[in-house]
Each structure stands twice: as structure tokens, then as C-alpha cells.
C-alpha atoms as a PDB file:
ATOM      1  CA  UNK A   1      56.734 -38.258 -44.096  1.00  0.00           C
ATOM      2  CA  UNK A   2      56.914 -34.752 -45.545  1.00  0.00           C
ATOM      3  CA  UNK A   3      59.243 -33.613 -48.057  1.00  0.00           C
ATOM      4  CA  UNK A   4      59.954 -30.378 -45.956  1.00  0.00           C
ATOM      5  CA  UNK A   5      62.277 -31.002 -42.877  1.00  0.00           C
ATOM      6  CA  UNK A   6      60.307 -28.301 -40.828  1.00  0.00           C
ATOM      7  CA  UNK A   7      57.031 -30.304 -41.316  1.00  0.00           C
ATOM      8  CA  UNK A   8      58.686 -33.536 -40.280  1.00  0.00           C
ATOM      9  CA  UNK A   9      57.891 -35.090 -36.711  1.00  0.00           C
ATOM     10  CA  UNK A  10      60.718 -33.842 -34.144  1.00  0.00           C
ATOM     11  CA  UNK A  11      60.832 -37.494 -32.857  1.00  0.00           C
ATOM     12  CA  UNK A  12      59.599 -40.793 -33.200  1.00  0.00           C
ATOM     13  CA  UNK A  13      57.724 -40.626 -30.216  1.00  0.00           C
ATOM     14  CA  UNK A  14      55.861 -37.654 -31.295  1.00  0.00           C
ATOM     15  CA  UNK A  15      54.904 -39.835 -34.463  1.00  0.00           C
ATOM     16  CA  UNK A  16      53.852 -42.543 -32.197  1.00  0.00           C
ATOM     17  CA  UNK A  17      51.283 -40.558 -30.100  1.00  0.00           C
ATOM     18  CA  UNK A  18      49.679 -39.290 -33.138  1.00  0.00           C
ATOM     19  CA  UNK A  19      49.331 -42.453 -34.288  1.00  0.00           C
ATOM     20  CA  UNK A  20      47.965 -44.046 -31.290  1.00  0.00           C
ATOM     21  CA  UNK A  21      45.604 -41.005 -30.680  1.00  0.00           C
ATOM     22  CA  UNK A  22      44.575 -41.427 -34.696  1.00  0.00           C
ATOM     23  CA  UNK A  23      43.763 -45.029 -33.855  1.00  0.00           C
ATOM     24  CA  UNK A  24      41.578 -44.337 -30.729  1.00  0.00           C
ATOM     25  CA  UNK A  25      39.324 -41.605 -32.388  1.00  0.00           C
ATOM     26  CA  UNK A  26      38.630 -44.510 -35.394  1.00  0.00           C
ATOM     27  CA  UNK A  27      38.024 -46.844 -32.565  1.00  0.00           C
ATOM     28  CA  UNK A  28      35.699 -44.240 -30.989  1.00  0.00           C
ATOM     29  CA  UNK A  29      33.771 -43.858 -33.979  1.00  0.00           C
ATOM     30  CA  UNK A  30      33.180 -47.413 -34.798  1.00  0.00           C
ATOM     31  CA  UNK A  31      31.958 -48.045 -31.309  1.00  0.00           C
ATOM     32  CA  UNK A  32      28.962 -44.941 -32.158  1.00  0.00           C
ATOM     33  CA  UNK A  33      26.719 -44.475 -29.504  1.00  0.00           C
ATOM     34  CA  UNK A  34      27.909 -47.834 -27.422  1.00  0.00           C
ATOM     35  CA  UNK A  35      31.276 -45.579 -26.155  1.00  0.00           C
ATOM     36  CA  UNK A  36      30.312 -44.037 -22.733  1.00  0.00           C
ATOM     37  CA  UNK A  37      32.668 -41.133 -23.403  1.00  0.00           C
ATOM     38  CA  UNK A  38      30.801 -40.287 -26.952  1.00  0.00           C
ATOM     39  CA  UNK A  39      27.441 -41.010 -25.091  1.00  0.00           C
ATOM     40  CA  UNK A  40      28.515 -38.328 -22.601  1.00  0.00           C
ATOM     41  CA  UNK A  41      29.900 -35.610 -25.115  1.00  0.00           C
ATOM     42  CA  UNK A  42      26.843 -36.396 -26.865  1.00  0.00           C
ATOM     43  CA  UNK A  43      24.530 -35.358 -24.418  1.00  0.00           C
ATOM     44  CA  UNK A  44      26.431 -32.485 -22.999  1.00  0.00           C
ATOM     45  CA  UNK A  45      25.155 -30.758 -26.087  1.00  0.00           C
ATOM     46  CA  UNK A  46      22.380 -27.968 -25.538  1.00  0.00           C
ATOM     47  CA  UNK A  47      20.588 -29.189 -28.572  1.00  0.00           C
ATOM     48  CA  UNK A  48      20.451 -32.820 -27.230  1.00  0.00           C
ATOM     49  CA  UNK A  49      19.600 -31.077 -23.517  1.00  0.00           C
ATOM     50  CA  UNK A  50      16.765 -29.030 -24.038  1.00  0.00           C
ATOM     51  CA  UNK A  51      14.779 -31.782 -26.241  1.00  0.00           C
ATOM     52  CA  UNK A  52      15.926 -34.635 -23.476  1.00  0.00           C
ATOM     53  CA  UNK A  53      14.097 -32.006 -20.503  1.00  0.00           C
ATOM     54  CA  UNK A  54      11.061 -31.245 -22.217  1.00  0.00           C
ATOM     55  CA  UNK A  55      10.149 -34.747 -22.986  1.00  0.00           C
ATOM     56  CA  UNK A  56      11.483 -35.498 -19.160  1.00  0.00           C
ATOM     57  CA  UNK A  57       9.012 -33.017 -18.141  1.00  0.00           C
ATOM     58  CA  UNK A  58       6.176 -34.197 -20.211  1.00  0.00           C
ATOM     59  CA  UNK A  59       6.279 -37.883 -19.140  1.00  0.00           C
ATOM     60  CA  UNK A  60       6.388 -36.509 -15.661  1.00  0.00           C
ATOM     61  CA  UNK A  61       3.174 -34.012 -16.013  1.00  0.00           C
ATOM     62  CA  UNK A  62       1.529 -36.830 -17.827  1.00  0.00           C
ATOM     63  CA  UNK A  63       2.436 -39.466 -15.193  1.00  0.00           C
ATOM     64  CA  UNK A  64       1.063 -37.496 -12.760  1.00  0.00           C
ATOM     65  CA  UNK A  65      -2.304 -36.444 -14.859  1.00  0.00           C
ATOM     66  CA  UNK A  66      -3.094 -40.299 -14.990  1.00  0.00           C
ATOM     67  CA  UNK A  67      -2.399 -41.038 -11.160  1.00  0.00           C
ATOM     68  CA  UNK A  68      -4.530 -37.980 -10.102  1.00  0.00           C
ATOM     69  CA  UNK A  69      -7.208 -38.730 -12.677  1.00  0.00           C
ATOM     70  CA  UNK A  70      -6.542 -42.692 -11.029  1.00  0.00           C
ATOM     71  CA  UNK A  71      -7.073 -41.623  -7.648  1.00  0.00           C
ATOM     72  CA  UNK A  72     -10.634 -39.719  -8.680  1.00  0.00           C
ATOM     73  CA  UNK A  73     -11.854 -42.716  -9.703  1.00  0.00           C
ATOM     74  CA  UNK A  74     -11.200 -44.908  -7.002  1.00  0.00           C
ATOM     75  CA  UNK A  75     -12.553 -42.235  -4.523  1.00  0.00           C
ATOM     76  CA  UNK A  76     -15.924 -42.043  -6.583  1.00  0.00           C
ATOM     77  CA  UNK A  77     -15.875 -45.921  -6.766  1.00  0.00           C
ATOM     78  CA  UNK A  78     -15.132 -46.246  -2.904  1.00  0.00           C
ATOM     79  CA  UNK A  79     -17.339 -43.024  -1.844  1.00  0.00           C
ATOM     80  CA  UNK A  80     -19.496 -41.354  -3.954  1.00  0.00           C
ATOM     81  CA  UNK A  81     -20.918 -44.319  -5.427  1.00  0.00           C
ATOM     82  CA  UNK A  82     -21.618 -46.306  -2.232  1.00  0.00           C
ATOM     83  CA  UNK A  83     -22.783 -42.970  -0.879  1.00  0.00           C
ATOM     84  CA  UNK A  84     -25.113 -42.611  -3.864  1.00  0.00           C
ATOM     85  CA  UNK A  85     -26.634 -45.794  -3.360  1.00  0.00           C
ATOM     86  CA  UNK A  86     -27.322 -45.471   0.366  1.00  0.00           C
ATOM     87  CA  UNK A  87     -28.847 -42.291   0.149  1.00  0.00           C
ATOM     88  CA  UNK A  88     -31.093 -43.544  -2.880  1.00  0.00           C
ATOM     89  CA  UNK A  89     -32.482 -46.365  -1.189  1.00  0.00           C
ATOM     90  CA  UNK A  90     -34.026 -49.623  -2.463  1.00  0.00           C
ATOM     91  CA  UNK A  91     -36.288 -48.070  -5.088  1.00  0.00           C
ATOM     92  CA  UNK A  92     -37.056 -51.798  -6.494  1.00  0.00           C
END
């Protein structure tokens, strides 16, 4: 309680709520990253954003690197190579 009445709660109510919201913030913070509304404030943040999208985007362009490079092999296993061999001939 302050010394000064004009820095005093008005009511014990008004005491209470502070208290309760004091308690919830310390609760928020020992819960860290576990608290869905921390998580979310968290990653509204541009600087959490930006690095989340480009690494988003770069498992996407790689994904799609390896199944385009996938589906060259199995055409030159399943074409070109059979096609290869028939047009070769039995040369043994």
C-alpha cells in the first residue's frame, strides 16, 4: 500500500484484479512456449514471420526438386533404358 492516498487502490476489487492479472502473466511465463496464447503472440511477430516463410518456401522448392529429379529417373529406368537396349540389340 502506498503512503500517498492518491496512489492508493480506489477499491478492493481494483486490488484484486491486479493481483489476479499479476498472477496470470507469472503463470504465462512459466508455461514458455507450451501456452497457446504466447505461442500465438509469438509468431504474430514479423521477425518470427518472415524467417518461418522462407524456410516454408525452401522445404517446398526442395521437395519438389527431389520428386521431379525422382520422376526423371524412373522415366529413364522405365523408357529410355529399355528403349536403349532394344534398339542396341544382342551385341553378345
Amino acid at each position: 500500500m502506498a503512503k500517498d492516498p492518491g496512489s492508493r487502490y480506489p477499491s478492493a476489487a481494483e486490488m484484486a484484479r491486479d493481483i489476479v492479472n499479476c498472477r496470470d502473466a507469472l503463470k504465462s511465463e512459466v508455461a514458455g512456449i507450451f501456452n497457446i496464447r504466447n505461442l500465438f503472440k509469438t509468431l504474430r511477430r514479423l521477425s518470427v514471420i518472415v524467417p518461418g516463410l522462407i524456410g516454408l518456401v525452401a522445404v517446398a522448392s526442395l521437395a519438389f526438386m527431389f520428386s521431379s529429379r525422382q520422376a526423371k529417373v524412373r522415366w529413364a529406368r522405365g523408357v529410355a533404358l529399355p528403349e536403349i537396349r532394344r534398339l542396341i540389340g544382342p551385341t553378345l
